[in-house]
C-alpha atoms as a PDB file:
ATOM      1  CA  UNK A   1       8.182   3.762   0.132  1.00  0.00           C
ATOM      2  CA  UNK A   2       6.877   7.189   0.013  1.00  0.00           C
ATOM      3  CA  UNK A   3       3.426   8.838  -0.631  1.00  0.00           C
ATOM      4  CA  UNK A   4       1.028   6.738  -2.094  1.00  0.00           C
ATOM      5  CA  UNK A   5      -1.754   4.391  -1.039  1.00  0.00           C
ATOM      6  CA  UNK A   6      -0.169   1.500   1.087  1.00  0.00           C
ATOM      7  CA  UNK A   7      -1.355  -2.349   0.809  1.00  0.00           C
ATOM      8  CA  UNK A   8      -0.504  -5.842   2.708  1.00  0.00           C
ATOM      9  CA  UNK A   9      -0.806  -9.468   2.123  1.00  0.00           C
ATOM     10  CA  UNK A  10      -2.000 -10.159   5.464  1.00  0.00           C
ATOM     11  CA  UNK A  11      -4.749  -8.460   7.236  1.00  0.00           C
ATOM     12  CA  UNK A  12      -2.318  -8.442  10.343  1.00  0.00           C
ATOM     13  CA  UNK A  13      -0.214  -5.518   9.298  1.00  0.00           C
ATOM     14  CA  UNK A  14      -3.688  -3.894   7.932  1.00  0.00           C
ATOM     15  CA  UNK A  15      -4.899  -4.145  11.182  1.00  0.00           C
ATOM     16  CA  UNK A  16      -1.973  -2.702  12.840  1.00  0.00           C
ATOM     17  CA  UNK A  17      -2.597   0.699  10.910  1.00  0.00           C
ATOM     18  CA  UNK A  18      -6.179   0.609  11.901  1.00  0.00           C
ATOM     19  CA  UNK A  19      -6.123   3.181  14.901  1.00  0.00           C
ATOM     20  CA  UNK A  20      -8.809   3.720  17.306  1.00  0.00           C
ATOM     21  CA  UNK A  21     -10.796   6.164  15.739  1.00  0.00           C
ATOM     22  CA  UNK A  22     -14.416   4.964  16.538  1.00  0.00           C
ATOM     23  CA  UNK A  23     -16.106   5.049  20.259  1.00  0.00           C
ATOM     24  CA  UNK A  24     -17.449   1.568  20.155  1.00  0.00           C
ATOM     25  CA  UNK A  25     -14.212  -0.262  19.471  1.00  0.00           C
ATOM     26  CA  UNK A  26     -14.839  -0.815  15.925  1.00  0.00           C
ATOM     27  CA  UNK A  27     -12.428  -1.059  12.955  1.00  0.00           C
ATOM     28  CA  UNK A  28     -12.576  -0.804   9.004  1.00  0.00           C
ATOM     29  CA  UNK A  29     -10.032  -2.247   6.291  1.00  0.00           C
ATOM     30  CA  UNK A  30     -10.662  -2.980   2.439  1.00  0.00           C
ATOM     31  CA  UNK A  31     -10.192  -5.918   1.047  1.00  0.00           C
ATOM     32  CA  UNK A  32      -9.032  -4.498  -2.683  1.00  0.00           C
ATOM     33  CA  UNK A  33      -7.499  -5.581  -6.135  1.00  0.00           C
ATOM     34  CA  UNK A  34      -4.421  -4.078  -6.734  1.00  0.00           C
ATOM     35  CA  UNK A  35      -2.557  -3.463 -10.381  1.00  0.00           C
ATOM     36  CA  UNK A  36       0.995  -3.071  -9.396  1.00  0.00           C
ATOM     37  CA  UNK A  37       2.264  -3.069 -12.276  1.00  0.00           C
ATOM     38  CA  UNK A  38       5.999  -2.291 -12.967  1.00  0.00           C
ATOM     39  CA  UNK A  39       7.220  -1.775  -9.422  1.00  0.00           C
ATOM     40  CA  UNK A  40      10.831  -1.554  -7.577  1.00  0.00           C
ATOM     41  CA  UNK A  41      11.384  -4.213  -4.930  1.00  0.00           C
ATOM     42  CA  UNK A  42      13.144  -3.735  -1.373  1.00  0.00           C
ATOM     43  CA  UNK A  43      12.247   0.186  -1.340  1.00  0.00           C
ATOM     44  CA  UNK A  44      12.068   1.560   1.852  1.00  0.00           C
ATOM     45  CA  UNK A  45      12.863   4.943   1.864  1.00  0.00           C
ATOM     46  CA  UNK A  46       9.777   7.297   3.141  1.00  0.00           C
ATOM     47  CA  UNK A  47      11.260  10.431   3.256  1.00  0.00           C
ATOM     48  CA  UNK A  48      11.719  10.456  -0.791  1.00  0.00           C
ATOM     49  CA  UNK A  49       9.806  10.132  -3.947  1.00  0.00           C
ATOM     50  CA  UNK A  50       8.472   7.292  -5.857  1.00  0.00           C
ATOM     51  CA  UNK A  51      11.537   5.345  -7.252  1.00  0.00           C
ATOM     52  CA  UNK A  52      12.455   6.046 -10.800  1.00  0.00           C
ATOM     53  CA  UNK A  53      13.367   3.599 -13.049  1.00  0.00           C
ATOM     54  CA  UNK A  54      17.153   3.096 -14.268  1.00  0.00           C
ATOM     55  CA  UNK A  55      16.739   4.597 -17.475  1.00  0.00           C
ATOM     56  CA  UNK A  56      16.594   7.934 -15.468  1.00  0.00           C
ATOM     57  CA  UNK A  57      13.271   8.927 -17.274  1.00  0.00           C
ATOM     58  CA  UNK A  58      10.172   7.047 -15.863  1.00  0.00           C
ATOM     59  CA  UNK A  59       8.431   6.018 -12.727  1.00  0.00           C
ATOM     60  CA  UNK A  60       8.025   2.565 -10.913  1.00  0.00           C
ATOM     61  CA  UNK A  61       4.326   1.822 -10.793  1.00  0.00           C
ATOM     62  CA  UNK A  62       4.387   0.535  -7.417  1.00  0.00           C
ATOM     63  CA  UNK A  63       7.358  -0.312  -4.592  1.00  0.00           C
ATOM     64  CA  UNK A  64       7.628  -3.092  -2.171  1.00  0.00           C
ATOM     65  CA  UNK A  65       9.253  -3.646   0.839  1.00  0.00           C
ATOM     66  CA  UNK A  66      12.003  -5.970   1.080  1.00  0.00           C
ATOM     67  CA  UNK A  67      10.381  -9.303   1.428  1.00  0.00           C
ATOM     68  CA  UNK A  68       7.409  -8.290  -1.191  1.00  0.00           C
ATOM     69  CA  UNK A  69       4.798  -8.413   1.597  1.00  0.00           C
ATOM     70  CA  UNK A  70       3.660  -4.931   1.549  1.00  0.00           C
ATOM     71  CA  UNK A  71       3.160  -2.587  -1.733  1.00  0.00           C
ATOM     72  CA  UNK A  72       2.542   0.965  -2.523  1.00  0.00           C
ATOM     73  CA  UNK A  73       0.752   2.073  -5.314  1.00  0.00           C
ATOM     74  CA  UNK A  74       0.820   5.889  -6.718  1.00  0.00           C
ATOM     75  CA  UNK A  75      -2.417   6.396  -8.469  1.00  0.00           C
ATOM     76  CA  UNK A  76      -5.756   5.650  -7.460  1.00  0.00           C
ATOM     77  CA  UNK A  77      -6.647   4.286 -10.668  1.00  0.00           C
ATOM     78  CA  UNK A  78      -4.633   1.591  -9.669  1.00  0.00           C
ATOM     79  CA  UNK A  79      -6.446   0.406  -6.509  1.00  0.00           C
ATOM     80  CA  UNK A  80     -10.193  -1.350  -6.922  1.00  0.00           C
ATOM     81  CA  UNK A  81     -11.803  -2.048  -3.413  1.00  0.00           C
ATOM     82  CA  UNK A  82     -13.865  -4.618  -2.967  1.00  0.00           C
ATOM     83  CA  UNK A  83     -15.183  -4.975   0.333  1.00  0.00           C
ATOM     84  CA  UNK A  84     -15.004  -2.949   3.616  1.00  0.00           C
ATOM     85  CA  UNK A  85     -14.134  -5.319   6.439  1.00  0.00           C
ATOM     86  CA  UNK A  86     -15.748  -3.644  10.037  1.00  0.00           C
ATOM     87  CA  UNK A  87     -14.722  -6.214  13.243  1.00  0.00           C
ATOM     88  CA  UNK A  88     -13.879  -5.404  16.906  1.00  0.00           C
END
């Protein structure tokens, strides 16, 4: 899906992207509202750009992955976080 600022469903495949970055075993995701707005579905291509639209002059808002599970956004302005979510 590209560059851009990736979000799940479930906090499963969150989790899975968490890494081990802190000594005491301790992990961080957001809990967030998301605008996707006008976005492409079943993109899956990282190594390119944001999807264009068909008209051949604009951007998708946002892509998905095939089964509309997990979304990228590519603007901040389009990401609101709510909560931080720390667990072990």
């Amino acid at each position: 899906m590209g560059q851009g600022i990736y979000f799940s469903k479930t906090s499963y495949i969150s989790h899975l992207y968490t890494g081990d970055y802190s000594e005491n075993g301790e992990k961080f995701i957001f809990r967030a509202r998301v605008l996707l707005g006008d976005y492409s579905h079943g993109y899956n291509r990282e190594d390119e750009e944001r999807p264009m639209k068909p008209c051949g002059t604009k951007y998708y808002d946002a892509s998905s992955d095939l089964v509309r599970e997990n979304f990228c956004v590519y603007n901040n302005d389009q990401c609101l976080p709510e909560y931080i979510i720390k667990y072990i």
